[in-house]
Protein backbone atom coordinates (compact mmCIF):
# COMPACT_ATOMS: atom_id res chain seq x y z
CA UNK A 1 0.00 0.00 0.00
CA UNK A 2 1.43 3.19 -1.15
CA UNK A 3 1.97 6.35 1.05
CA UNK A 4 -0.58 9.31 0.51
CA UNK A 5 0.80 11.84 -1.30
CA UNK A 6 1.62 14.92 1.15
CA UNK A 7 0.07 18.10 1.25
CA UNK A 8 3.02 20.57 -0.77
CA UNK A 9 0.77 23.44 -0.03
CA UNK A 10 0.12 23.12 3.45
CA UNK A 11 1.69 26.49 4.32
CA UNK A 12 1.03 28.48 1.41
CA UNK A 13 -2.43 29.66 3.02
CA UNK A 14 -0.79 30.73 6.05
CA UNK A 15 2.18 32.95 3.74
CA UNK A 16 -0.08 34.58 2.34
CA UNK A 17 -2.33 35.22 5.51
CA UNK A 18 0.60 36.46 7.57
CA UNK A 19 1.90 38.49 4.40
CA UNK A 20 4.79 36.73 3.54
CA UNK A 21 4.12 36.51 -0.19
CA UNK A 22 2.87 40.16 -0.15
CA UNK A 23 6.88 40.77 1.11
CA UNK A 24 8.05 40.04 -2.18
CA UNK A 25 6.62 42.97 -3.97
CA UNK A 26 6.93 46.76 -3.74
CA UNK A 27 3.98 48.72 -2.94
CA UNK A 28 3.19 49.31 -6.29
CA UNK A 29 2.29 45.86 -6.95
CA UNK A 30 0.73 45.50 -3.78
CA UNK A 31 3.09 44.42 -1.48
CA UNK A 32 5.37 46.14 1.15
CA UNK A 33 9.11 45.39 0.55
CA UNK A 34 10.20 43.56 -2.41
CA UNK A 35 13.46 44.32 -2.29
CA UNK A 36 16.97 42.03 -2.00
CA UNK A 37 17.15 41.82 1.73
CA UNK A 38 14.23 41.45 2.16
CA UNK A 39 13.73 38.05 -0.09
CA UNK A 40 17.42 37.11 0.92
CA UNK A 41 16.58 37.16 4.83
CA UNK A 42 12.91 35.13 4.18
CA UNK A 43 14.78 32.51 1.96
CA UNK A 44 17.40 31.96 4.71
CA UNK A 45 14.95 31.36 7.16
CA UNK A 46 12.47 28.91 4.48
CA UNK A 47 15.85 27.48 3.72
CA UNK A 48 16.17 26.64 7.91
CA UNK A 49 12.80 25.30 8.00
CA UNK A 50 13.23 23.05 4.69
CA UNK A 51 9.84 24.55 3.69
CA UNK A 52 9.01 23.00 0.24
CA UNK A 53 6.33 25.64 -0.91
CA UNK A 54 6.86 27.46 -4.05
CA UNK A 55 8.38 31.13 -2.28
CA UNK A 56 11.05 31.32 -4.12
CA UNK A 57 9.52 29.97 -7.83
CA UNK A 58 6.24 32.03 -7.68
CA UNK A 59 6.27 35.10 -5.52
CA UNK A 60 9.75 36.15 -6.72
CA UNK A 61 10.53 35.02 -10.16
CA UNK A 62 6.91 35.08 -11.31
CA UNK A 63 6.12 37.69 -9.47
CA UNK A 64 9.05 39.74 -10.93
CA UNK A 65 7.88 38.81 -14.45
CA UNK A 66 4.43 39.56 -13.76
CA UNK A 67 4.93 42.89 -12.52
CA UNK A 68 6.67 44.08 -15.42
CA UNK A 69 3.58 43.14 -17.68
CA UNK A 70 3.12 46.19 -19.90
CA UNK A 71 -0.75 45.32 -19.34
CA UNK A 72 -1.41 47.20 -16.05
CA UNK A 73 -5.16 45.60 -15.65
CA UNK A 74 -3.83 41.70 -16.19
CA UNK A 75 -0.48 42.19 -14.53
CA UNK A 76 -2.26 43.91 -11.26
CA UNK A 77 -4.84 41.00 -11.51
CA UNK A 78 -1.96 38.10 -11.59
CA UNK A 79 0.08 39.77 -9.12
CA UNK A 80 -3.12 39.96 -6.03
CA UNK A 81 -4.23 36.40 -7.32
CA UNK A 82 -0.38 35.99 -6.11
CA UNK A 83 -0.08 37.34 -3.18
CA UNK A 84 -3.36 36.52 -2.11
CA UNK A 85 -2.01 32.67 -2.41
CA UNK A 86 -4.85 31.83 -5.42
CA UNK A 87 -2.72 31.26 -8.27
CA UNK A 88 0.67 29.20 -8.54
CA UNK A 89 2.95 30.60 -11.43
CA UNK A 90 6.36 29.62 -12.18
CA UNK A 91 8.75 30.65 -14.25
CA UNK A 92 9.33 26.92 -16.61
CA UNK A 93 12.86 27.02 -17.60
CA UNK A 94 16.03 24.47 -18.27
CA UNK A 95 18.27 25.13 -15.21
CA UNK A 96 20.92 22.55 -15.82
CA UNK A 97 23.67 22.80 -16.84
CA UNK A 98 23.65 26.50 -17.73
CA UNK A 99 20.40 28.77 -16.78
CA UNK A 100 21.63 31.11 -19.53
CA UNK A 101 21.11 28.91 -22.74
CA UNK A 102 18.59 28.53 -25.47
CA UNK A 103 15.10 27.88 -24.60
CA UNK A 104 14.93 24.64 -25.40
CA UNK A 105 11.38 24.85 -27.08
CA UNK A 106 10.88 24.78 -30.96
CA UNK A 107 9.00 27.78 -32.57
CA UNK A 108 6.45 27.96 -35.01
CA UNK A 109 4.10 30.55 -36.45
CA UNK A 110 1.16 30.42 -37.94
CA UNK A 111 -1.96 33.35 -38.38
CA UNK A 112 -2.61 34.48 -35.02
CA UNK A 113 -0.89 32.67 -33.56
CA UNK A 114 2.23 30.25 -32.77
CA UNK A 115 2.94 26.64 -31.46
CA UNK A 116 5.44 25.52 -29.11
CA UNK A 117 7.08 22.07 -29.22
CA UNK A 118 9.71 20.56 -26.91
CA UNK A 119 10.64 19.58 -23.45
CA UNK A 120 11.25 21.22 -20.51
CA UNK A 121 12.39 19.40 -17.50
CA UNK A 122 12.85 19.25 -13.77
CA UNK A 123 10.48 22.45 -13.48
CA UNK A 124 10.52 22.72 -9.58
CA UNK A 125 6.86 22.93 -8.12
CA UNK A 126 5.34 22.22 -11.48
CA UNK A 127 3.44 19.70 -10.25
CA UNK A 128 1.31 22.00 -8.28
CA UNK A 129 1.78 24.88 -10.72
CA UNK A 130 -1.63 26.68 -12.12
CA UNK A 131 0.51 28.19 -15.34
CA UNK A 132 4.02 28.47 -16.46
CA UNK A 133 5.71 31.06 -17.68
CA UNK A 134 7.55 30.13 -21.01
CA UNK A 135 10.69 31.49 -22.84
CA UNK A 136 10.83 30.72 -26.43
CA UNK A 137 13.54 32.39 -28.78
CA UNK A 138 11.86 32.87 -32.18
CA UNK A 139 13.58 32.91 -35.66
CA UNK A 140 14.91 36.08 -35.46
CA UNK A 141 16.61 35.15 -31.93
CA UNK A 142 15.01 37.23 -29.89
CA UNK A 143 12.92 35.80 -26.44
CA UNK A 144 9.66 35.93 -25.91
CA UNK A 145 8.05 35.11 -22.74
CA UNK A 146 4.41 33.33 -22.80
CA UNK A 147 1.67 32.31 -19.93
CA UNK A 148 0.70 29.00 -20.80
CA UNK A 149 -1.98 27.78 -18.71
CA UNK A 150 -1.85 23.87 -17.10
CA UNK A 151 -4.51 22.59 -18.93
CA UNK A 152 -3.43 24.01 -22.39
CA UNK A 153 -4.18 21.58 -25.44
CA UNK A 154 -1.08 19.76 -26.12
CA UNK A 155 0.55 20.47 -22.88
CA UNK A 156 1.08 17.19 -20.93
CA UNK A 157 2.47 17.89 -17.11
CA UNK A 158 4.43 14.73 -15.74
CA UNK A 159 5.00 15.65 -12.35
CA UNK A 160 7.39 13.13 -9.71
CA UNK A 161 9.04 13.92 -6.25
CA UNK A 162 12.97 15.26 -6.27
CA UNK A 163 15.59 14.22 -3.55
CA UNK A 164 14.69 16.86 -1.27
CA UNK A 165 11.00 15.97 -1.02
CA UNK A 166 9.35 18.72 -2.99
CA UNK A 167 7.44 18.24 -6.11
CA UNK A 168 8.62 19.00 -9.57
CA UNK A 169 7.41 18.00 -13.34
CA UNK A 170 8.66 17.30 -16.84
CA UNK A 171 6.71 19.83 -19.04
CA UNK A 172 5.96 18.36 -22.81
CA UNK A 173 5.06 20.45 -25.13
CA UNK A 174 3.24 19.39 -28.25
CA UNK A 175 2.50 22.05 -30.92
CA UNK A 176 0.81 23.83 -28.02
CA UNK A 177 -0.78 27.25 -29.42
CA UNK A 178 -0.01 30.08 -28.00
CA UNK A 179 -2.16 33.37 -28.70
CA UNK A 180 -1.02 36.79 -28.83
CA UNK A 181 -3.33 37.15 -25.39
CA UNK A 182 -0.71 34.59 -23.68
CA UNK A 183 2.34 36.74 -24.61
CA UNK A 184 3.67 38.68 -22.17
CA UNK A 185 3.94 42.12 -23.35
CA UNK A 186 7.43 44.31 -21.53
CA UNK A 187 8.65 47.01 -21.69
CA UNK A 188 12.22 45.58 -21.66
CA UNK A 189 13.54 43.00 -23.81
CA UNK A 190 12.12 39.35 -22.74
CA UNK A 191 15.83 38.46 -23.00
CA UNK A 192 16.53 41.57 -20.07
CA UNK A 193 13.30 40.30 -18.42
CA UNK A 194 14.45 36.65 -18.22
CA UNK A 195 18.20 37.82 -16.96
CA UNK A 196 16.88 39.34 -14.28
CA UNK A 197 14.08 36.94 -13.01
CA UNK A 198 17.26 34.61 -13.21
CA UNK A 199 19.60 37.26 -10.83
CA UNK A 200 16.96 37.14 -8.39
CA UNK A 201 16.25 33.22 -8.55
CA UNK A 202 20.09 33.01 -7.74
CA UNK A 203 20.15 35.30 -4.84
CA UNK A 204 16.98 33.66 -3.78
CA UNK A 205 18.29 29.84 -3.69
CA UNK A 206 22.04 30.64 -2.71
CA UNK A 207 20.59 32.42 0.38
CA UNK A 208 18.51 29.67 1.32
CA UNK A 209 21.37 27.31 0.95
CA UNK A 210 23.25 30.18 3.96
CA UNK A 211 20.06 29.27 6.13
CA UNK A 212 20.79 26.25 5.47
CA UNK A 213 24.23 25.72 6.18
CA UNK A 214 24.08 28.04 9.31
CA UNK A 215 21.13 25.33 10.65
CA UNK A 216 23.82 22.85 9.77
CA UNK A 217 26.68 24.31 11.69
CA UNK A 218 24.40 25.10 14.56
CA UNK A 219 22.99 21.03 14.43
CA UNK A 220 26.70 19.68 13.88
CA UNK A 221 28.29 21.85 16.51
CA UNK A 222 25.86 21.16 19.65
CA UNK A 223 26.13 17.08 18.37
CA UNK A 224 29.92 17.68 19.05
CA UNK A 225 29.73 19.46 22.82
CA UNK A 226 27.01 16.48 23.62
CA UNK A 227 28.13 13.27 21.94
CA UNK A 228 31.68 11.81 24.26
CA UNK A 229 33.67 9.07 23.32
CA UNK A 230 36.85 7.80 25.18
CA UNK A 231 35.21 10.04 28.34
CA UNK A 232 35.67 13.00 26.88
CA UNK A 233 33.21 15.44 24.28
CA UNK A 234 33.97 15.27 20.59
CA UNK A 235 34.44 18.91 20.45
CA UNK A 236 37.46 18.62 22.68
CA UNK A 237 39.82 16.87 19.82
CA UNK A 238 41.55 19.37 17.93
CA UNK A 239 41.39 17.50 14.45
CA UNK A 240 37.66 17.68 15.01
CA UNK A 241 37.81 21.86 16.38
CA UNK A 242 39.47 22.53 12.78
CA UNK A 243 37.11 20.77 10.73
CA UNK A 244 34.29 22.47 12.58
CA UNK A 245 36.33 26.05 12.58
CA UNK A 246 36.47 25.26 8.28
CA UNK A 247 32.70 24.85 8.40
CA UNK A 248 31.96 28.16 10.24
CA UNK A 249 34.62 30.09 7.56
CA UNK A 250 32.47 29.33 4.48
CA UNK A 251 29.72 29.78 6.21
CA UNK A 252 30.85 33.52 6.90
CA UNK A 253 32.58 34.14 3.15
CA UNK A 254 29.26 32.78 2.16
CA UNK A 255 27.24 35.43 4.25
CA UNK A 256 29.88 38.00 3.50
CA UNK A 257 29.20 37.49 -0.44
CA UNK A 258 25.47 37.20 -0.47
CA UNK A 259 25.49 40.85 0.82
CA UNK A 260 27.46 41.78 -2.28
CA UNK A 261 24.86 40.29 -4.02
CA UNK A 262 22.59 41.56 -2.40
CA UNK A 263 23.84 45.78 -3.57
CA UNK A 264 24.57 44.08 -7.22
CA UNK A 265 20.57 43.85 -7.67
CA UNK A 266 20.27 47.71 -6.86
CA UNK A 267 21.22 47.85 -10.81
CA UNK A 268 19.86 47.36 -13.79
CA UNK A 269 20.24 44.14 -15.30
CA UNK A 270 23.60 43.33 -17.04
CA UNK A 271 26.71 41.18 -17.32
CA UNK A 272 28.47 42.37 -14.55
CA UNK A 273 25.34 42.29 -12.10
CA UNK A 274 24.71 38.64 -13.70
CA UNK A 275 28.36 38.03 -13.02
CA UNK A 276 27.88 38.90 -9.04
CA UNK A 277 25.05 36.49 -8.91
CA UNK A 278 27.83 33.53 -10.56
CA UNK A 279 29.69 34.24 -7.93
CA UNK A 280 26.87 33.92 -5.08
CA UNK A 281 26.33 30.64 -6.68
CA UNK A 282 29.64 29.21 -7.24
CA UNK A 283 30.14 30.03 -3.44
CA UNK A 284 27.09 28.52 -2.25
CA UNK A 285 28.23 25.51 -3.96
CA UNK A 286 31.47 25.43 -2.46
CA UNK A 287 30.23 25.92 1.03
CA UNK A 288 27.38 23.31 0.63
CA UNK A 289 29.69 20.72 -0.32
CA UNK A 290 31.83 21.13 2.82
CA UNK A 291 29.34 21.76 5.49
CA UNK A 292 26.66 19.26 4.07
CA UNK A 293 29.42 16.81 4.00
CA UNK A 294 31.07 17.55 7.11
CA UNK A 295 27.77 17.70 9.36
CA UNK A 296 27.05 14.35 7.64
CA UNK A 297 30.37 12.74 8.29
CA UNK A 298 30.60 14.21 12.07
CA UNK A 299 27.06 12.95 13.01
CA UNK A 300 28.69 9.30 11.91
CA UNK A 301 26.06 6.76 10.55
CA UNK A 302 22.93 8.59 12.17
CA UNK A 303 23.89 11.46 9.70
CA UNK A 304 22.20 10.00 6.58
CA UNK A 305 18.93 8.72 8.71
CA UNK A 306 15.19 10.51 8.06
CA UNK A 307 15.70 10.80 11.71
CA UNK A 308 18.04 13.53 12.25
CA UNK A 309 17.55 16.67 10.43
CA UNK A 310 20.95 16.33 8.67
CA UNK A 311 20.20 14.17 6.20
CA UNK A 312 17.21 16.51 5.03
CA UNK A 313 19.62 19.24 5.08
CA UNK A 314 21.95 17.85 3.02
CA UNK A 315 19.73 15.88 0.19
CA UNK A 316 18.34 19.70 0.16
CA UNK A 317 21.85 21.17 -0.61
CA UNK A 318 22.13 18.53 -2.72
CA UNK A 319 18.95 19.41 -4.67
CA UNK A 320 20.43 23.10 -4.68
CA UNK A 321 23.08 21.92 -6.55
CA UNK A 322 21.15 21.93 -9.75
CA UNK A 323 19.24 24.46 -9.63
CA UNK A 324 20.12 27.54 -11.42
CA UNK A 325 22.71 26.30 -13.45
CA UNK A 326 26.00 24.29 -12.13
CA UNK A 327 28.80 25.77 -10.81
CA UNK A 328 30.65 24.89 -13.53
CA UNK A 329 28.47 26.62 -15.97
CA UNK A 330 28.77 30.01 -13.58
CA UNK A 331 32.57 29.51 -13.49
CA UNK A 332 32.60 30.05 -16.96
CA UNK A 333 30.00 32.65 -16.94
CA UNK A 334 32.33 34.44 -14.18
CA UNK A 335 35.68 33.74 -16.70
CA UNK A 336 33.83 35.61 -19.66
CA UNK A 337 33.21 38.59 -18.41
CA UNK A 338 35.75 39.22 -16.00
């Protein structure tokens, strides 16, 4: 007999009760903050909790795309449905390897209207997404962004569970039409719109990953004053003091370059502010490794069982990993421009 499948929207109700969605927009759209710190702060402490709900997907990416929907009347409608927790958007995108590539969808035109065709995988939360936001480079090259609702003819959603226990889907794409109603009209390039949902989606998941680790140090290092062996606490050996004093460091430069990060998205939307966001991620990478390692390693054998927090911790770091591009990809990202 098979488990029931768990409730990935238990808390969204309550976010948007208490005004944490509202948080991520400015008061123009309805909100109250919407600014860096303030996303980079609630994603550290969502990232602490290992809460599984789409923050992150829909009321910042989205939400950023949404607002900057030439049409005041739809985008004003989208973003309250948002905030007031009544409609799931995410942005439906090929992270891996690189989050700057191609669309991967096929484009076609035809009177009216056009068709998309293609894959898109791993879309986190799609399985509980109402529509997707779609980025299709036409035959002139430039990107155009389209709202393509769930139940679309031609659009087939196969959704499965990822290592860290959220939800996520394979989107398939048949010669799904897409009218000119579904296109997202900007006032920026969708290419400048899609870099900077991206900028914000990095900030977003590398600070979680800092709540995260911090959570990690805090576990690993109480485990070491408690736990004794040979009549005397763990945290007393020295070769264990400098593995734990490596774990706090990246935890810091971490911190320390998330705030840079966090001043990069005061600017407009270019290579250089794209590069700071490369670097967030390449870090957060660096320092997951260690300190989801580490904490594992330290706790011994109990570090990898659904009993201790630890081992959700680190299949979520793990999960991280792939998201928003590979730290390989933003190595090279970081190599072109500097």
């Amino acid at each position: 007999m098979s488990a029931p499948i768990p409730n990935r929207l238990a808390l969204w109700p309550l976010f948007a009760e208490q005004g944490v969605i509202a948080a991520a927009f400015d008061d123009l759209h309805g909100g109250f903050a919407g600014d860096a710190r303030t996303i980079a702060v609630i994603m550290a402490e969502l990232g602490a909790a290992l809460v599984v709900e789409p923050y992150l997907a829909t009321a910042v990416v989205a939400g950023r795309i949404l607002s900057r929907w030439t049409d005041s009347a739809r985008s004003q409608r989208a973003t309250e449905a948002i905030i007031s927790g009544d409609l799931i958007c995410v942005l439906a995108h090929n992270w891996h390897p690189d989050p700057a590539a191609d669309p991967p969808l096929l484009f076609g035109e035809s009177p009216g209207m056009v068709h998309l065709s293609g894959t898109i995988r791993a879309v986190r939360h799609g399985d509980v997404a109402h529509s997707f936001i779609v980025p299709v480079k036409d035959n002139d090259n430039a990107i155009h962004l389209y709202q393509i609702n769930r139940d679309q003819p031609g659009l087939t959603v196969e959704p499965y569970r990822l290592i860290d226990a959220c939800g996520a889907a394979d989107l398939h794409f048949d010669n799904v039409p897409a009218t000119a109603a579904e296109k997202l009209t900007l006032a920026m390039s969708g290419g400048e719109v899609l870099r900077d949902a991206l900028d914000w989606g990095i900030l977003g998941v590398s600070a979680e990953a800092a709540g995260i680790i911090e959570s990690l140090n805090a576990v690993t290092f109480s485990y070491l004053n408690v736990r004794r062996q040979f009549g005397a606490a763990l945290s007393s050996f020295q070769a264990l003091q400098h593995r734990a004093a490596d774990m706090w460091i990246v935890s810091e430069e971490l911190q320390s370059v998330i705030g840079l990060a966090i001043g990069a998205l005061g600017g407009a939307p270019d290579e250089r502010r794209s590069m700071m966001m490369a670097v967030a991620r390449v870090v957060a990478d660096t320092a997951g490794r260690k300190v989801g390692n580490e904490a594992v390693q330290l706790h011994g054998g109990m570090g990898v069982s659904d009993e201790l927090v630890v081992s959700h911790y680190f299949r979520r770091l793990a999960a991280i990993r792939g998201e928003w591009g590979n730290a390989d990809a933003h190595r090279l990202r970081i190599r072109r421009v500097s």
